[in-house]
Protein backbone atom coordinates (compact mmCIF):
# COMPACT_ATOMS: atom_id res chain seq x y z
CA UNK A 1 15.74 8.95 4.21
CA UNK A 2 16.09 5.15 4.29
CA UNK A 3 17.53 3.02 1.56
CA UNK A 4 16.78 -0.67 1.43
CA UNK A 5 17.30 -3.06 -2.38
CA UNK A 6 13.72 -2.52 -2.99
CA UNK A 7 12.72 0.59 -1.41
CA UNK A 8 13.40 4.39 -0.71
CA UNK A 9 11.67 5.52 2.93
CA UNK A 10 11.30 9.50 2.76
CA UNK A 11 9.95 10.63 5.81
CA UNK A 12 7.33 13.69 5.22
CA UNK A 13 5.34 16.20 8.31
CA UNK A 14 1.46 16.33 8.30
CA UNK A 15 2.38 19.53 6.31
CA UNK A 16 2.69 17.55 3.05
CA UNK A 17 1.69 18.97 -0.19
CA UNK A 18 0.85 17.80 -3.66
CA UNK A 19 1.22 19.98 -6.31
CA UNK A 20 0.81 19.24 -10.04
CA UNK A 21 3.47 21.00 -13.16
CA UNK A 22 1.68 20.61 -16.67
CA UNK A 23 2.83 19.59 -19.64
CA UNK A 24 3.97 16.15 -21.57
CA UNK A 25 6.84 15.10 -23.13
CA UNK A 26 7.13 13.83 -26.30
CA UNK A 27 8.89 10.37 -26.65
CA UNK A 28 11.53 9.19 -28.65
CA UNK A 29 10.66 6.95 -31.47
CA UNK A 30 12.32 4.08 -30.05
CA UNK A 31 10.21 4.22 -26.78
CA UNK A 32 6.74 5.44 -28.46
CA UNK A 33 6.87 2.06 -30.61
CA UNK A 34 7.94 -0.26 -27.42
CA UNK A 35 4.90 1.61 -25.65
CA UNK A 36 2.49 1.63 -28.80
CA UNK A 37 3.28 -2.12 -29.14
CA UNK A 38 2.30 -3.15 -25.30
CA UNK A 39 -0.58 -0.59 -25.74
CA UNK A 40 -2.05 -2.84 -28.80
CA UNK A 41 -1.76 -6.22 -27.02
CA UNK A 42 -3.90 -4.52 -23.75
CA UNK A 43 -6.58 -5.78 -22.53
CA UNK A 44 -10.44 -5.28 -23.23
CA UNK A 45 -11.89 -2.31 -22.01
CA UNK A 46 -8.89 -0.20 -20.64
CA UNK A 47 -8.85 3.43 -22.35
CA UNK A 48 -6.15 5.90 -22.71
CA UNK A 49 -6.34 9.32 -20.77
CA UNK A 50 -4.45 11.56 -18.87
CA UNK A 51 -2.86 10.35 -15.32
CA UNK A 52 -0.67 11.88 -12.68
CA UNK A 53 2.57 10.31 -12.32
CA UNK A 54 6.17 11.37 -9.87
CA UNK A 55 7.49 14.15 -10.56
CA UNK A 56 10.24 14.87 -7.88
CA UNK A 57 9.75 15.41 -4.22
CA UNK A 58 11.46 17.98 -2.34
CA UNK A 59 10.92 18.41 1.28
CA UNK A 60 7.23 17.95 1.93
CA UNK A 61 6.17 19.14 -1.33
CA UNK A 62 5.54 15.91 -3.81
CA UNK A 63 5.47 17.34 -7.49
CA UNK A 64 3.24 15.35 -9.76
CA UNK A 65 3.16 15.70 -13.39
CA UNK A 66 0.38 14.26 -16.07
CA UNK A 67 1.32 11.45 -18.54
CA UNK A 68 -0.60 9.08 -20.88
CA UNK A 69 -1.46 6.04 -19.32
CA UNK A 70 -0.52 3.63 -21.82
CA UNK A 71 2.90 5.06 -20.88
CA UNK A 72 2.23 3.75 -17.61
CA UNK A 73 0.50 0.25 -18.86
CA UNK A 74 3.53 -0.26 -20.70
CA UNK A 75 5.30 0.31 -17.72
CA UNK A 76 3.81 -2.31 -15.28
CA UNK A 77 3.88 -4.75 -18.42
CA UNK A 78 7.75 -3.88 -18.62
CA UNK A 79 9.34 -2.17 -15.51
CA UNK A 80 12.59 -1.83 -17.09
CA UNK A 81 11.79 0.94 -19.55
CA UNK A 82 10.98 2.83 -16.11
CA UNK A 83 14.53 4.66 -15.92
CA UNK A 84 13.91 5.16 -20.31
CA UNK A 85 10.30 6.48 -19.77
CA UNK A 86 10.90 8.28 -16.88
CA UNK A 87 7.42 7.59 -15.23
CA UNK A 88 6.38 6.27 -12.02
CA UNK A 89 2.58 5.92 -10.94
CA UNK A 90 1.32 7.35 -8.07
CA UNK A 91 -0.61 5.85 -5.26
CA UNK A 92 -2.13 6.60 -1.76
CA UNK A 93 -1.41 4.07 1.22
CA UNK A 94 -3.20 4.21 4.63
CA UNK A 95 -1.93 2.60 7.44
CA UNK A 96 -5.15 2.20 9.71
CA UNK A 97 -5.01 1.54 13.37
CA UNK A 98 -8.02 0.83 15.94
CA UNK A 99 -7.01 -0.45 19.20
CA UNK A 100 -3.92 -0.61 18.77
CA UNK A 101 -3.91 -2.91 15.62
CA UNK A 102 -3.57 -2.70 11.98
CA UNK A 103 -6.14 -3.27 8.88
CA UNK A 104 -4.02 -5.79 6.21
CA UNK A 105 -5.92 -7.06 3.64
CA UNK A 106 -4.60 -9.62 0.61
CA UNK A 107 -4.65 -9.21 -2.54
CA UNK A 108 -6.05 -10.93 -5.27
CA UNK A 109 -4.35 -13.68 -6.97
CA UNK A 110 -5.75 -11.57 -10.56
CA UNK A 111 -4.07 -7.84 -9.84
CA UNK A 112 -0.62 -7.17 -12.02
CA UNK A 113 1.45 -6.50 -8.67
CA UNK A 114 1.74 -8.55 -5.95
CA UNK A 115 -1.39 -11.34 -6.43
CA UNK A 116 -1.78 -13.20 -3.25
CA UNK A 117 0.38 -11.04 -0.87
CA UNK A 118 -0.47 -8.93 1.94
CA UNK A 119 -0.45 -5.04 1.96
CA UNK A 120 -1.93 -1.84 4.45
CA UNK A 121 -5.45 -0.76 3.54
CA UNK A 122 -6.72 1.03 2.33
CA UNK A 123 -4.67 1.64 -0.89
CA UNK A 124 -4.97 2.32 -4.51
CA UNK A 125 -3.50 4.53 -7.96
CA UNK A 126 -3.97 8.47 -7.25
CA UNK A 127 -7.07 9.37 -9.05
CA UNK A 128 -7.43 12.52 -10.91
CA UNK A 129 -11.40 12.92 -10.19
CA UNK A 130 -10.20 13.92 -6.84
CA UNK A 131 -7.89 16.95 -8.00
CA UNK A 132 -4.57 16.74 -5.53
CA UNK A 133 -6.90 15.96 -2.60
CA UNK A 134 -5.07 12.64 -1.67
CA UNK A 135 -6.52 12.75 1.76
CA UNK A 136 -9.80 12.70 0.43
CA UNK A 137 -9.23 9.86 -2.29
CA UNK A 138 -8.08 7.63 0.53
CA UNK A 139 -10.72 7.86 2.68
CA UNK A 140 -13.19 6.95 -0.21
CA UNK A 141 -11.22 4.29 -0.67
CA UNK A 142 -11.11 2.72 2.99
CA UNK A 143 -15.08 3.14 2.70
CA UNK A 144 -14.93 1.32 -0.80
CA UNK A 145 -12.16 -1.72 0.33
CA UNK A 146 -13.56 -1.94 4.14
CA UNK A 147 -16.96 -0.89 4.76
CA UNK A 148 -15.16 2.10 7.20
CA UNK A 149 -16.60 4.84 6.99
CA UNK A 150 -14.97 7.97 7.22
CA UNK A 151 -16.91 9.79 9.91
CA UNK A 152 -15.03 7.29 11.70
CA UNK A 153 -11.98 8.45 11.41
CA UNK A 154 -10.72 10.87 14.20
CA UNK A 155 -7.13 12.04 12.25
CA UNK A 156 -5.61 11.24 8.54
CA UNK A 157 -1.96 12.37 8.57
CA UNK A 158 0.82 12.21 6.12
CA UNK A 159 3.86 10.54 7.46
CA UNK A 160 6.19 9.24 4.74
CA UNK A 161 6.38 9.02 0.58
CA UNK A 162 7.81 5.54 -0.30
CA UNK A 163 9.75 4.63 -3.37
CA UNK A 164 8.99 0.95 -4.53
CA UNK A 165 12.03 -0.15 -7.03
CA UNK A 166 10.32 -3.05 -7.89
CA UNK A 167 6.62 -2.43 -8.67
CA UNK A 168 7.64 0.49 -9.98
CA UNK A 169 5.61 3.01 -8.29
CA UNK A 170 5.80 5.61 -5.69
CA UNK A 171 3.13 5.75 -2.75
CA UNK A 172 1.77 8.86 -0.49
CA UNK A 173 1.81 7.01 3.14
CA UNK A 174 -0.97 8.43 5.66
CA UNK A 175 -1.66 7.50 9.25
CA UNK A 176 -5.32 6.71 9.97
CA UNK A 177 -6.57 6.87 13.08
CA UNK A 178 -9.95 5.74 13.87
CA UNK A 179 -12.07 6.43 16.86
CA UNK A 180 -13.10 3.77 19.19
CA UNK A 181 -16.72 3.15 18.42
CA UNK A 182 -16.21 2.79 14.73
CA UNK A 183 -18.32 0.23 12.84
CA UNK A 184 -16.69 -3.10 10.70
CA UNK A 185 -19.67 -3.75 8.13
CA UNK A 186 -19.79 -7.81 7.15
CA UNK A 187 -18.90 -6.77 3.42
CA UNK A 188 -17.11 -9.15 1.19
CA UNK A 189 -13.68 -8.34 0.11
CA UNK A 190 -13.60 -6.08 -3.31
CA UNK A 191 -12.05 -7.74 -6.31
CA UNK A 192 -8.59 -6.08 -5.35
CA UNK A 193 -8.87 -8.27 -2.30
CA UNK A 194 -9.02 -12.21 -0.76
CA UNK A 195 -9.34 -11.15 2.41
CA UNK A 196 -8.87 -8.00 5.25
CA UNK A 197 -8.05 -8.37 9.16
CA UNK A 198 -7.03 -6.46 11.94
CA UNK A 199 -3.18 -7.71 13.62
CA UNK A 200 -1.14 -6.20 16.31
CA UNK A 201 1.99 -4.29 14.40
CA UNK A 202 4.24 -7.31 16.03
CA UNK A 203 1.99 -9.86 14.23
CA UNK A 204 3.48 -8.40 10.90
CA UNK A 205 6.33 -10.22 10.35
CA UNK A 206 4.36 -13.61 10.15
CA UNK A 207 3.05 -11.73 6.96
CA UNK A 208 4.11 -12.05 3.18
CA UNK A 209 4.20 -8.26 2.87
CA UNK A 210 4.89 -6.16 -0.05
CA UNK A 211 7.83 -4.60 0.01
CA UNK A 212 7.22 -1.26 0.85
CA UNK A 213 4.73 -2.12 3.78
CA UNK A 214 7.56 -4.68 4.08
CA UNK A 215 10.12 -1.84 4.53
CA UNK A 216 7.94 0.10 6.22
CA UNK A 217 7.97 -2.35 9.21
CA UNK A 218 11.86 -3.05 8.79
CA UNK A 219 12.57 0.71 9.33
CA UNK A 220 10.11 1.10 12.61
CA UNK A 221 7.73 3.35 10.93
CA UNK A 222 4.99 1.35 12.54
CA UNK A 223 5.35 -0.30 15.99
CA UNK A 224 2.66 -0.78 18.96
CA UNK A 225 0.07 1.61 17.04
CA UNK A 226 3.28 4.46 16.79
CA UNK A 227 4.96 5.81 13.54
């Protein structure tokens, strides 16, 4: 495990699981005003509903557990009732590689976390339509945020489950591999995203990362196409 001021590194084997406990808990009535209050001053067109949130990991089992999201609005509108609330969101990160180099894409000046800095694609919140099938979710989303298709990719594999301190929010980090042949559609970036290239892993630190790709990279989980 690797500590940094904004980040916790937990290295996990391709034999990583996800596994979902049910049941939510009830909130003080301190902390269900504070939420109900951010929850009133959201945005158009964002709905309440169940979402899967941290739970605990242990070993190379994650544990996720379900939670309203305006718990977790409130959260990214406030990240210091995260230790109160005890919710984290959960998120898939793929770290591509083809040849040797690495997909980065920036993101969008309009996003709550992050505008206008650089991060691996393809990434995004875990998404309950897919069940616990994270591997699945991501490679919908690389097809989504790149134009890649996934009969492209020759091996998807788990390698580490990083804490961000800041955001807060904790990601599910998988390798992608794709195959040599694969196909880079002209698509224009999604609204998540300015702008996506391929770099060489030593071309990263000329990058505004975020800081868990940015840790990521500090702790030589990625170097020359390698984790």
């Amino acid at each position: 495990m690797t500590f940094s001021r904004e980040c916790i590194i937990s290295p996990v084997s391709e034999s990583f699981e996800l596994r979902k406990v049910d049941g939510i808990s009830e909130l003080p009535f301190e902390l269900e005003q504070a939420v109900a209050a951010h929850w009133e001053r959201r945005a158009e067109g964002l709905f309440n509903g169940q979402v899967l949130v941290y739970g605990g990991l242990h070993g190379d089992t994650l544990i996720a557990k379900e939670s309203d999201y305006r718990q977790v609005y409130a959260l990214l509108q406030e990240p210091g009732l995260c230790a109160k609330l005890g919710v984290m969101p959960l998120g898939v990160m793929g770290v591509t590689f083809h040849k040797g180099k690495v997909l980065v894409a920036k993101r969008s000046e309009n996003v709550t976390q992050y505008p206008g800095e650089w991060e691996f694609a393809p990434s995004g919140g875990i998404d309950r339509s897919y069940g616990l099938d994270f591997r699945k979710q991501l490679l919908a989303e690389l097809e989504e945020e790149s134009g890649i298709s996934s009969k492209f990719v020759e091996k998807i594999t788990p390698f580490s489950v990083v804490h961000d301190l800041t955001a807060p929010c904790v990601d599910i980090c998988l390798r992608i591999e794709l195959a040599e042949e694969a196909e880079f559609p002209n698509s224009s970036p999604t609204g998540e995203y300015q702008q996506l290239c391929w770099v060489s892993p030593s071309q990263l630190s000329d990058f505004s990362l975020i800081p868990p790709c940015e840790e990521l990279y500090r702790a030589k989980e990625i170097r020359g196409g390698e984790l």
